[in-house]
PDB file of N, CA and C in Angstrom:
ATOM      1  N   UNK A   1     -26.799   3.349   0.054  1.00  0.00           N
ATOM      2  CA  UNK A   1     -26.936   1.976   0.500  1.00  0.00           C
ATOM      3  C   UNK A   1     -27.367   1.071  -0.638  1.00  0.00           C
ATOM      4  N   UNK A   2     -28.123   1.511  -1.178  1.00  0.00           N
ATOM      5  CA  UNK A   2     -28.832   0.748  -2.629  1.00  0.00           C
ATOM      6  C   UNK A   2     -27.627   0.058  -3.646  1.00  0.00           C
ATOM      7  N   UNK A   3     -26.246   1.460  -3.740  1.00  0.00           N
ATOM      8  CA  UNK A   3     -25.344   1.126  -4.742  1.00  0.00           C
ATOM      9  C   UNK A   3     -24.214   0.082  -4.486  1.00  0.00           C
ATOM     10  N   UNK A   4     -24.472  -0.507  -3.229  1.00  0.00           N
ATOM     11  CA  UNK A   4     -23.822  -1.133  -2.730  1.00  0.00           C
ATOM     12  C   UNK A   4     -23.668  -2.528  -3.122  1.00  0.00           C
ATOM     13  N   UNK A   5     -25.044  -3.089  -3.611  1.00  0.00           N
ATOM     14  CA  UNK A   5     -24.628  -4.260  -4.699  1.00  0.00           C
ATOM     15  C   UNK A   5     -24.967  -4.074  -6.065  1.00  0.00           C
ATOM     16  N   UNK A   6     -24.858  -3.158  -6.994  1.00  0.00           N
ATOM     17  CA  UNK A   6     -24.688  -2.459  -7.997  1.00  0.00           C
ATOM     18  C   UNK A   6     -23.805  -3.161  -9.280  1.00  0.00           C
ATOM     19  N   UNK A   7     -24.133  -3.411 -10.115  1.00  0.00           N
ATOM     20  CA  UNK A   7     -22.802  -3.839 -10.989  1.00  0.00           C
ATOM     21  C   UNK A   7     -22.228  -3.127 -11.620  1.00  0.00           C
ATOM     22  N   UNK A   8     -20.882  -3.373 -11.668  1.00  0.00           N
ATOM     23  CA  UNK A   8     -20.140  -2.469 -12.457  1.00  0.00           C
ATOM     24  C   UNK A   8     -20.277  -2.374 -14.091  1.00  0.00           C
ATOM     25  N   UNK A   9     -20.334  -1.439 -14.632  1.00  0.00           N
ATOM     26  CA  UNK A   9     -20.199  -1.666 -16.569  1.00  0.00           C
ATOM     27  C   UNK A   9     -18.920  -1.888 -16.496  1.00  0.00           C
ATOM     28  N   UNK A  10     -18.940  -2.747 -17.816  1.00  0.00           N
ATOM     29  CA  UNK A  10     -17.059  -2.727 -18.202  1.00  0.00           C
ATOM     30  C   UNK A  10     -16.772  -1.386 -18.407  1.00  0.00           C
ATOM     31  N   UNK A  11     -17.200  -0.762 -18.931  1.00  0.00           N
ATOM     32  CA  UNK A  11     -15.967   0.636 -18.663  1.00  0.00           C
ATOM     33  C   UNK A  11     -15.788   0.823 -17.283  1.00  0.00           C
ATOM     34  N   UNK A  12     -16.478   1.185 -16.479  1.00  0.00           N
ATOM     35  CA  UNK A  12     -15.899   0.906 -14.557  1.00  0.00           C
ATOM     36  C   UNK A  12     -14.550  -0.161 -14.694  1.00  0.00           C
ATOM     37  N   UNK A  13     -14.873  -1.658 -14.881  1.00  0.00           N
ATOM     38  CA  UNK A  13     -14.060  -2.490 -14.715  1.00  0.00           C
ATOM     39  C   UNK A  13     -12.798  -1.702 -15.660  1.00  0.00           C
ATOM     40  N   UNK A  14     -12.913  -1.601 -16.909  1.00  0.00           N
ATOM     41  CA  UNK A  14     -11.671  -1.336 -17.402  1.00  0.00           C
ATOM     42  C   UNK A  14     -10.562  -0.159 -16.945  1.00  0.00           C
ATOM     43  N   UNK A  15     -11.615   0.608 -16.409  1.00  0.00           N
ATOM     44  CA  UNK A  15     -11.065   2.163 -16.096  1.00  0.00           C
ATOM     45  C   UNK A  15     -10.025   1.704 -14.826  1.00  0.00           C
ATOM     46  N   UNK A  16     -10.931   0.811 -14.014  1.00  0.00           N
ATOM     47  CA  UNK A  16     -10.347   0.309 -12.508  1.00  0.00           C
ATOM     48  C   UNK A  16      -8.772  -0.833 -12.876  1.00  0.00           C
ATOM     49  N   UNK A  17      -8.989  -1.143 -14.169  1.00  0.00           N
ATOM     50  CA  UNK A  17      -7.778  -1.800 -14.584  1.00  0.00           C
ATOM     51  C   UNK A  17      -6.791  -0.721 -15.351  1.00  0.00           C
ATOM     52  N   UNK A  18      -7.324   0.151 -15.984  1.00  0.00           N
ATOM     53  CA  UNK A  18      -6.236   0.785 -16.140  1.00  0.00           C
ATOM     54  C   UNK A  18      -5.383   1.747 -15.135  1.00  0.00           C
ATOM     55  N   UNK A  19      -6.122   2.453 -14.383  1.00  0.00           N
ATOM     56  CA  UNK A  19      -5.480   3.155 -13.117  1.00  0.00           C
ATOM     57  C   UNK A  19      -4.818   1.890 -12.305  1.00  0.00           C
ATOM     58  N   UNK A  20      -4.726   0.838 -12.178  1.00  0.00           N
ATOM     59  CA  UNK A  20      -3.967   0.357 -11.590  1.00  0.00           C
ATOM     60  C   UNK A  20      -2.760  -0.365 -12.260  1.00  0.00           C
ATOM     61  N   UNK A  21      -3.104  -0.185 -13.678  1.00  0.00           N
ATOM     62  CA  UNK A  21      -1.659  -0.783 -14.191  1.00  0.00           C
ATOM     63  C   UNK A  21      -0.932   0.683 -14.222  1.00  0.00           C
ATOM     64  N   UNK A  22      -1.353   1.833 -14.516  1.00  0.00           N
ATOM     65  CA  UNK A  22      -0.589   2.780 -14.613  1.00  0.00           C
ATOM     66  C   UNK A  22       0.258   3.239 -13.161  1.00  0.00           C
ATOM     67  N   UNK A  23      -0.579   2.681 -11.953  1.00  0.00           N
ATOM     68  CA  UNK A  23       0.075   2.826 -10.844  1.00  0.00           C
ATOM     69  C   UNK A  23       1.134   1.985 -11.140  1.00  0.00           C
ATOM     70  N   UNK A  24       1.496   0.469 -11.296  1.00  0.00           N
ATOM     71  CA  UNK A  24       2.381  -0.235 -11.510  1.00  0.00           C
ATOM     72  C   UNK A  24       3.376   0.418 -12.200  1.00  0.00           C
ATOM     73  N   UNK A  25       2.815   1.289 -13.952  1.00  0.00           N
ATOM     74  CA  UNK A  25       3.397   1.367 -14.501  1.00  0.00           C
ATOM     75  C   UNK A  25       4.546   2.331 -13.705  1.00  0.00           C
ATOM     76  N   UNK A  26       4.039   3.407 -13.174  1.00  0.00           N
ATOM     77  CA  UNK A  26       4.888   4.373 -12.334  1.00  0.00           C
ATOM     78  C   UNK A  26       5.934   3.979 -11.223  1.00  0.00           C
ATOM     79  N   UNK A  27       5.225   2.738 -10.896  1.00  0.00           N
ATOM     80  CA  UNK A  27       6.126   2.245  -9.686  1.00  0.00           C
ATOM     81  C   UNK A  27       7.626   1.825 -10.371  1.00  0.00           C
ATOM     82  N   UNK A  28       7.268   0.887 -11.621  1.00  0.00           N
ATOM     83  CA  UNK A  28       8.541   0.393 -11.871  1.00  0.00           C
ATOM     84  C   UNK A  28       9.122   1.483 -12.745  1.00  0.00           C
ATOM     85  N   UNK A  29       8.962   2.537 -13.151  1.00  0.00           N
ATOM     86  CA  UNK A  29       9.500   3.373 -13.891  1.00  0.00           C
ATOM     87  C   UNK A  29      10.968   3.864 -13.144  1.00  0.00           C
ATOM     88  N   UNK A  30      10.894   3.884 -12.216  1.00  0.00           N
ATOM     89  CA  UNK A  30      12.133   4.053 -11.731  1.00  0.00           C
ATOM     90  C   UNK A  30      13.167   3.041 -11.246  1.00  0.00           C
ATOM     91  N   UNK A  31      12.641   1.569 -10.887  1.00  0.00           N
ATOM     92  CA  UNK A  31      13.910   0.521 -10.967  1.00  0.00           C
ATOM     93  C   UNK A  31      13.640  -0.366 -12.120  1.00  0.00           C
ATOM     94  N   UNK A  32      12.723  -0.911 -12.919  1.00  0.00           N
ATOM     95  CA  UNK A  32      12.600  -1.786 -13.998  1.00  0.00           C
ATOM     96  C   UNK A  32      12.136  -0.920 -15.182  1.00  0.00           C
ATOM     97  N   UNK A  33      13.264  -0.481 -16.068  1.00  0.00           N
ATOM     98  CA  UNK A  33      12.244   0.280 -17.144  1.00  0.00           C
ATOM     99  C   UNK A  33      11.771  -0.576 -18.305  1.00  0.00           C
ATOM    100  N   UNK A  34      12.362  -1.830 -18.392  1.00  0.00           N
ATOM    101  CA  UNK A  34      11.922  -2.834 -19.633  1.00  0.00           C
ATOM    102  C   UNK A  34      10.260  -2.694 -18.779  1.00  0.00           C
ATOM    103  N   UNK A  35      10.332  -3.303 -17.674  1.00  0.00           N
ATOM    104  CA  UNK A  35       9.062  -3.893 -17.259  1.00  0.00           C
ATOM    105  C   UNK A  35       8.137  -2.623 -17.307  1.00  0.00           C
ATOM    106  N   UNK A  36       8.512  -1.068 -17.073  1.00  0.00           N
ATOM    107  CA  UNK A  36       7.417  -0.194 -16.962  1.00  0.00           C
ATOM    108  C   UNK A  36       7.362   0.295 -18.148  1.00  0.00           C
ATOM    109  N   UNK A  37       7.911  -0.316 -19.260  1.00  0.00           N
ATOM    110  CA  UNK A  37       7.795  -0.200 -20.815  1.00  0.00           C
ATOM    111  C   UNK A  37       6.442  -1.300 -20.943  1.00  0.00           C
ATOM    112  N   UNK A  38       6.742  -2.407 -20.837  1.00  0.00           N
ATOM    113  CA  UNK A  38       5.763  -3.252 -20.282  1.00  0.00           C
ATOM    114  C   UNK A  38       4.186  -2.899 -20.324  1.00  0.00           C
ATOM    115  N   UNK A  39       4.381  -2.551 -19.022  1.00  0.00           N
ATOM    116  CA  UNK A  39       2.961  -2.207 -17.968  1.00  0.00           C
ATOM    117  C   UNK A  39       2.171  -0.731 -19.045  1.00  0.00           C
ATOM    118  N   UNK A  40       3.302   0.260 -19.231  1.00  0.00           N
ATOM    119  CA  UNK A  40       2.681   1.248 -20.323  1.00  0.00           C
ATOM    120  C   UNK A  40       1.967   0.582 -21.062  1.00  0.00           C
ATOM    121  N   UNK A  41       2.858   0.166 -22.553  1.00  0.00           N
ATOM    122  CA  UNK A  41       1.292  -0.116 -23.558  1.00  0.00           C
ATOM    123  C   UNK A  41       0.428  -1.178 -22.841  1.00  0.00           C
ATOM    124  N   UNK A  42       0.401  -2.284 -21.509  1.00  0.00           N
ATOM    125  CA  UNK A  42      -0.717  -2.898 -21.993  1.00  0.00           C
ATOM    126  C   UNK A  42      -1.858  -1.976 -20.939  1.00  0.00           C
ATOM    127  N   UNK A  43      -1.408  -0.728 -20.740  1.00  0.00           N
ATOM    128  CA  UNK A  43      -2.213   0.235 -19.968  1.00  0.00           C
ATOM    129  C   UNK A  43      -2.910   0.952 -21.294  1.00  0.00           C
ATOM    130  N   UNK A  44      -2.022   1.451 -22.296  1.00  0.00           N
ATOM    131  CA  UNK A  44      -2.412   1.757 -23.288  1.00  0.00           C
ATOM    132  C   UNK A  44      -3.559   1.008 -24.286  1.00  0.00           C
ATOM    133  N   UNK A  45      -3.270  -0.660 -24.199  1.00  0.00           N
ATOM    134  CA  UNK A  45      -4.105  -1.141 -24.926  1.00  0.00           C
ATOM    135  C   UNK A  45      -5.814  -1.410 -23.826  1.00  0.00           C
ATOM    136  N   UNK A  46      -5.616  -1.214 -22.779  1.00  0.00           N
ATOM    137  CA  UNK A  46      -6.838  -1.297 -22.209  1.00  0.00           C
ATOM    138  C   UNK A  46      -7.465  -0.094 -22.175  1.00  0.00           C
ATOM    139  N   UNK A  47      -6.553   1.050 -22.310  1.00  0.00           N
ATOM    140  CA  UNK A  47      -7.125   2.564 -22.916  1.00  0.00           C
ATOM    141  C   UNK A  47      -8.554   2.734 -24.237  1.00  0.00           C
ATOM    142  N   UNK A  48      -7.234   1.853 -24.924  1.00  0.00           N
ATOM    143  CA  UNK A  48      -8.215   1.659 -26.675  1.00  0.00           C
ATOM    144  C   UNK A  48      -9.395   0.734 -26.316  1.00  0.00           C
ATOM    145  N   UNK A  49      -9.544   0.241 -25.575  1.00  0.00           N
ATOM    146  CA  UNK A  49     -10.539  -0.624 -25.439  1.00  0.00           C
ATOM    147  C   UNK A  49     -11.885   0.286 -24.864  1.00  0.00           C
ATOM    148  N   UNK A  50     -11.622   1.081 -24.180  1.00  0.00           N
ATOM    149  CA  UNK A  50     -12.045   1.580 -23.083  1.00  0.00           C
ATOM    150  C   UNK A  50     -12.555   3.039 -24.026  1.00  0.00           C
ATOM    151  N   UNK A  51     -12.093   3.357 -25.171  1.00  0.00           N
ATOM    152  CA  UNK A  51     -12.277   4.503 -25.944  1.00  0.00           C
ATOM    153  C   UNK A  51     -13.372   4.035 -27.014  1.00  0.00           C
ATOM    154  N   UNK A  52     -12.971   2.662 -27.240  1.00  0.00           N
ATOM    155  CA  UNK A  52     -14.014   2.086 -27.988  1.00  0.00           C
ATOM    156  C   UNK A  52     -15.667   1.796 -27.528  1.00  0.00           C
ATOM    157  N   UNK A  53     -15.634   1.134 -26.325  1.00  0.00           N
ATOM    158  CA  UNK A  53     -16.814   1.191 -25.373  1.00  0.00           C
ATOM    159  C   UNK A  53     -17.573   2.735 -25.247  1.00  0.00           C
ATOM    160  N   UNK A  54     -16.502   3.650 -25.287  1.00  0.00           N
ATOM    161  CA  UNK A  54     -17.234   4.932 -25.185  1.00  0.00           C
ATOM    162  C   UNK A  54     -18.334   5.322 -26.286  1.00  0.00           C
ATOM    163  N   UNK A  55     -17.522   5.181 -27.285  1.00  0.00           N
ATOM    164  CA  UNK A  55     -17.972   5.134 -29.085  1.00  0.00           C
ATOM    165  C   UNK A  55     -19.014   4.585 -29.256  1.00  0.00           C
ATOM    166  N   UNK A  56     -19.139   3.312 -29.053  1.00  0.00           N
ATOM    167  CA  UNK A  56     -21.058   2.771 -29.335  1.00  0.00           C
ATOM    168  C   UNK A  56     -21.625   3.396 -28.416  1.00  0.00           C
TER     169      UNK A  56
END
């Protein structure tokens, strides 16, 4: 009950942005592949971000 108004760290936030672009990314992988070319790296670049936060 306590964690319920809790804040998230940006790594939470980022992690929660990358699992959902990678869902996207998967979705369009099979009718738009420019666009799930797309959605990959900027899943990828919120990866690096997210690897960096780990690091400090």
């Amino acid at each position: 009950m306590f964690g319920l108004f809790k804040k998230k760290t940006e790594t939470e936030k980022l992690q929660n942005r990358y699992k959902k672009l990678m869902a996207e990314w998967h979705n369009l992988s099979s009718t738009d592949r420019s666009a799930s070319d797309a959605k990959y790296a900027e899943a990828q670049e919120v990866l690096d971000e997210i690897e960096k936060l780990e690091q400090h």
